[in-house]
Protein backbone atom coordinates (compact mmCIF):
# COMPACT_ATOMS: atom_id res chain seq x y z
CA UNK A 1 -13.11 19.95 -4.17
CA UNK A 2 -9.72 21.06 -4.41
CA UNK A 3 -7.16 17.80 -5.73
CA UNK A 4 -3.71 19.94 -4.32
CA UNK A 5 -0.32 19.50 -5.39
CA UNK A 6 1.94 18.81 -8.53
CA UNK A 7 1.34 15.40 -10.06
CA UNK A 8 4.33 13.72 -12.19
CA UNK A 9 2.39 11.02 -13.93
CA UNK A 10 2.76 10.45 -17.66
CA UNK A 11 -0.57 9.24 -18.77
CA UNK A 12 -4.02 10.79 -18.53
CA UNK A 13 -5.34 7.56 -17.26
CA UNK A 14 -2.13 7.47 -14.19
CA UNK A 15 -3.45 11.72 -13.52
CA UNK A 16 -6.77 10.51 -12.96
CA UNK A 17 -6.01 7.49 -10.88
CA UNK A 18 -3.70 10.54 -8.71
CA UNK A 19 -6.42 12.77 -8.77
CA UNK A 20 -8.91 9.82 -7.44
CA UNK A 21 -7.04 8.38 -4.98
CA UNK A 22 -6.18 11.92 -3.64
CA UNK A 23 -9.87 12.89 -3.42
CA UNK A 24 -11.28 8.95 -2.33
CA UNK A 25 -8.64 9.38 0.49
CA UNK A 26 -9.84 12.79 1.52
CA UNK A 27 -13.50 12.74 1.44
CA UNK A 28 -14.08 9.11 1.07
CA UNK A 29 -15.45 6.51 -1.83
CA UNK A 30 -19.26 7.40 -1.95
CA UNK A 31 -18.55 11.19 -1.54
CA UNK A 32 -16.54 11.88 -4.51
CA UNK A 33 -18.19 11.67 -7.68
CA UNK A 34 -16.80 10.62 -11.27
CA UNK A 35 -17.76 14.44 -12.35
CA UNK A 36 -15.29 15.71 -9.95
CA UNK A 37 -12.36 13.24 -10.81
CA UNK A 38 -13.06 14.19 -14.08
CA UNK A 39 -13.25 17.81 -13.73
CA UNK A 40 -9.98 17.53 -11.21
CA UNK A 41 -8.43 15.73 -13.52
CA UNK A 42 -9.05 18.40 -16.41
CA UNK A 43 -11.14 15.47 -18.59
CA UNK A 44 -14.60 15.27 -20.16
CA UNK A 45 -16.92 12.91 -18.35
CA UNK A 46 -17.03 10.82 -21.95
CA UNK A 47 -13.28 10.73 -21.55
CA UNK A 48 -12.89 9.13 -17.61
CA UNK A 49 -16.01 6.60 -18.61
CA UNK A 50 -13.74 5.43 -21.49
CA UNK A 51 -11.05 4.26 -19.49
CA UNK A 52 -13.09 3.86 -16.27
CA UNK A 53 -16.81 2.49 -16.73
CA UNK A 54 -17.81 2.60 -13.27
CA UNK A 55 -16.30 4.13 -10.26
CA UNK A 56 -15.01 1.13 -8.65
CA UNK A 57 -13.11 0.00 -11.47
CA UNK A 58 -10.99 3.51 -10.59
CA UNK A 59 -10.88 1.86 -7.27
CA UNK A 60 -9.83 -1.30 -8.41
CA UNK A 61 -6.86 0.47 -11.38
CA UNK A 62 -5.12 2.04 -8.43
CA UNK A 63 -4.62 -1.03 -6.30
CA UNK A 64 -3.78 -2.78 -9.64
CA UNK A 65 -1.41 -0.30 -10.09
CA UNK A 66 0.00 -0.62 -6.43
CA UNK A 67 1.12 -3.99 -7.19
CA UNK A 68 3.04 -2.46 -10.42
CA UNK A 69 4.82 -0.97 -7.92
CA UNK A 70 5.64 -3.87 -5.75
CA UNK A 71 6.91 -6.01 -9.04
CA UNK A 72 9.06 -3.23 -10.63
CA UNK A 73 11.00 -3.54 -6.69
CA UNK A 74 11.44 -6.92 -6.97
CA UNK A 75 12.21 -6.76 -11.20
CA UNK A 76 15.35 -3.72 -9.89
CA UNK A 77 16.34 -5.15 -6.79
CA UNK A 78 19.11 -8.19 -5.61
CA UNK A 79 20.25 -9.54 -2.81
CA UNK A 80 24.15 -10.06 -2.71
CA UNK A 81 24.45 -9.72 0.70
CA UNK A 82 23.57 -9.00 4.52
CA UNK A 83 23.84 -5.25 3.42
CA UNK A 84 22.10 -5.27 0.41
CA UNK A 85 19.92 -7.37 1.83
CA UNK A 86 19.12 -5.50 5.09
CA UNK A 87 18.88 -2.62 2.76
CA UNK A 88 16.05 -4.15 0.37
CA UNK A 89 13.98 -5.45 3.00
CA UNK A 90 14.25 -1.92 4.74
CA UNK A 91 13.25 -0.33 1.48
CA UNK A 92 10.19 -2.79 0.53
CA UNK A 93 9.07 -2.55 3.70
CA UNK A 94 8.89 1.78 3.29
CA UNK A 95 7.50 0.58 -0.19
CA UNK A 96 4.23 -1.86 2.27
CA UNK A 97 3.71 1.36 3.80
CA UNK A 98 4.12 3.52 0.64
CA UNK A 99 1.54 0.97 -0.97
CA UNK A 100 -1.13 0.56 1.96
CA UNK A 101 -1.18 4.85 2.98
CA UNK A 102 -2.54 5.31 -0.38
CA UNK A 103 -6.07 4.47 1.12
CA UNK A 104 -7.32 5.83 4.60
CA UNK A 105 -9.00 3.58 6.66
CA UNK A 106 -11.97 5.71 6.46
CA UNK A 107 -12.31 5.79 2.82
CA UNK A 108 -11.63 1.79 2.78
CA UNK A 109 -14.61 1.81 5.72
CA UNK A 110 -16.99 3.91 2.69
CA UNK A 111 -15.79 1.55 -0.22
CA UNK A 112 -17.30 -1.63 1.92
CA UNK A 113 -20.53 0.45 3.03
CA UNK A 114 -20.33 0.83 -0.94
CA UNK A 115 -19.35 -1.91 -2.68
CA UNK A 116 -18.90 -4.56 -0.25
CA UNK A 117 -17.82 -7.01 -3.02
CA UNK A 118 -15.33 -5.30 -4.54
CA UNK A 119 -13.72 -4.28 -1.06
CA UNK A 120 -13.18 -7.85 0.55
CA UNK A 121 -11.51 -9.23 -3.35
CA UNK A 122 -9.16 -5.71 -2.92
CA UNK A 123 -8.11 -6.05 1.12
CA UNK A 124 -7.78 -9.86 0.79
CA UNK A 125 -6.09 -10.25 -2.80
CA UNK A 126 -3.70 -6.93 -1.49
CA UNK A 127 -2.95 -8.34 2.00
CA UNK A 128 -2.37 -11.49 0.28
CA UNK A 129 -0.14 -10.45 -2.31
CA UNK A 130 2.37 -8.17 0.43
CA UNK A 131 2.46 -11.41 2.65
CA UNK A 132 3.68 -13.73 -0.45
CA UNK A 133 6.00 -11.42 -1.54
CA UNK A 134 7.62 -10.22 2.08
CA UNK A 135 7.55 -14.06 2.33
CA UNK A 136 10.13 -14.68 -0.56
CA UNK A 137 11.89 -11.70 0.75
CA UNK A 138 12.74 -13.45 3.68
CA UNK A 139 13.55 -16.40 2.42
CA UNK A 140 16.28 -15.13 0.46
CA UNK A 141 17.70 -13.76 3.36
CA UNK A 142 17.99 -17.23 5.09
CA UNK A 143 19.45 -18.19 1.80
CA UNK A 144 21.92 -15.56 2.58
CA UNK A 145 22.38 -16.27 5.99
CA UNK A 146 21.24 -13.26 7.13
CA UNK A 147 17.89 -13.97 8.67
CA UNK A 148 17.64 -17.02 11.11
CA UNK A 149 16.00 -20.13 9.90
CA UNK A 150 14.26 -20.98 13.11
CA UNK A 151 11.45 -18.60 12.34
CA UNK A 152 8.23 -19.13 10.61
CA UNK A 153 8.60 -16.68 7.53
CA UNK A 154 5.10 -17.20 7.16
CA UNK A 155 4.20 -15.54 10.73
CA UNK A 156 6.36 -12.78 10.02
CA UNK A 157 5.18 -11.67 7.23
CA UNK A 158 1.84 -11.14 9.04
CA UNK A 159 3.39 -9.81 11.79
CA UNK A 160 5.21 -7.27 9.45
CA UNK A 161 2.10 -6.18 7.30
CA UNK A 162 -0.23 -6.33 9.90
CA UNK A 163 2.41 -3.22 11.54
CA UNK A 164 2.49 -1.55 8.97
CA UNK A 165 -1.80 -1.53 8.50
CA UNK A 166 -1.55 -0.86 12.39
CA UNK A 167 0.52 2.16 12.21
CA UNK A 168 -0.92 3.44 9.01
CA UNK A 169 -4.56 3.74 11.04
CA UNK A 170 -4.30 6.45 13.62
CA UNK A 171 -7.60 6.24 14.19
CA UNK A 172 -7.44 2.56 15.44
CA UNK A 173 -8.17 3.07 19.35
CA UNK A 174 -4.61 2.10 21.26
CA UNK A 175 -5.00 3.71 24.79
CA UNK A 176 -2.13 6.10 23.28
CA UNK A 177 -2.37 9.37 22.16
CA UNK A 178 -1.04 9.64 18.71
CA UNK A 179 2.37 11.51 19.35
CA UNK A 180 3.25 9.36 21.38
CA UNK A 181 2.80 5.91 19.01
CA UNK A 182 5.74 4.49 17.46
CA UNK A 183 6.56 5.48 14.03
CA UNK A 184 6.81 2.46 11.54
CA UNK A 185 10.65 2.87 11.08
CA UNK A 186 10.72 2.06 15.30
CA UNK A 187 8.60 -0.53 14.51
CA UNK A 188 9.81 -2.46 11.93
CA UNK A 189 13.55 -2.02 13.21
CA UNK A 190 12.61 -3.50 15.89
CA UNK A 191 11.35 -6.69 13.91
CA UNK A 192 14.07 -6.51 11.27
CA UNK A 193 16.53 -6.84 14.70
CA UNK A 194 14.82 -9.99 16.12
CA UNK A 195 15.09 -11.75 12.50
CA UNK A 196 18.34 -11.21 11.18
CA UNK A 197 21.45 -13.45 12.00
CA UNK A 198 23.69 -11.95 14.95
């Protein structure tokens, strides 16, 4: 299996979690083996088992390493303003989909066939953790008076991560073909209008 493109990560353990999620996305969790990570990785099979005992802790490393993500936003970005502000949320909410199109639908499908365990802690500890998070988002924009306060925070930040796993599954049946779909920038504009303080 081919892994494709340049990878910019600094550790061996961050190229194999790139080479892993590229392949788990592609061909799914129970197709790819640990001997081709390895091998796509350019690692001895001794080497990958070191720093990954099992295949789902791979699994479980790269959504770890998602939420890295997520708290290095919030450690680098403040809100001063309605235009700061407006564009943070804009740019965690790229980050959501950033996050969440790591994973296809069909390889998260393979990974609960697999490991069904391991699956439901992942999807409900990750959906979880996006909602809390978009959640204190918005709340420092009512702080700022730039998104109303007669809104459930709460339900948006369902309805905004439960777009952005919409739109990041085009194989989830909508009666529309998939050119026609909006993209999640429509989308979440959209929302981000209805919110925010005229």
């Amino acid at each position: 299996m081919e892994g494709g493109g340049l990878l910019t990560s600094e550790t061996p353990k961050d190229r194999i979690l790139d080479i892993a999620e590229r392949l788990f996305f592609r061909f799914g969790y129970q197709r790819v083996t640990t001997e081709e990570i390895a091998r796509e990785a350019g690692v001895s099979k001794r080497t990958l088992y070191e720093m990954f005992p099992a295949k789902s802790d791979i699994v479980l490393r790269s959504f770890e390493r998602a939420e890295k993500d997520v708290d290095a936003f919030f450690a680098t970005t403040s809100f001063d303003d309605c235009t700061s502000y407006f564009n943070g949320l804009s740019t965690f909410l790229h980050l959501i989909v950033t996050v969440n199109s790591r994973y296809s639908a069909p390889m998260m499908d393979d990974l609960k066939v697999a490991d069904e365990a391991l699956y439901e802690r992942i999807t409900s500890f990750h959906r979880r953790y996006l909602c809390d998070r978009l959640k204190e988002i918005l709340h420092q924009g009512v702080q700022l008076r730039c998104v109303r306060n007669d809104i459930s925070l709460e339900v948006m930040a369902v309805i905004f991560t439960t777009a952005a796993q919409f739109l990041l599954h085009p194989d989830t049946p909508t009666g529309r073909p998939a050119e026609e779909r909006p993209t999640p920038h429509m989308v979440f504009s959209t929302l981000i209008d209805g919110i925010l303080v005229p």
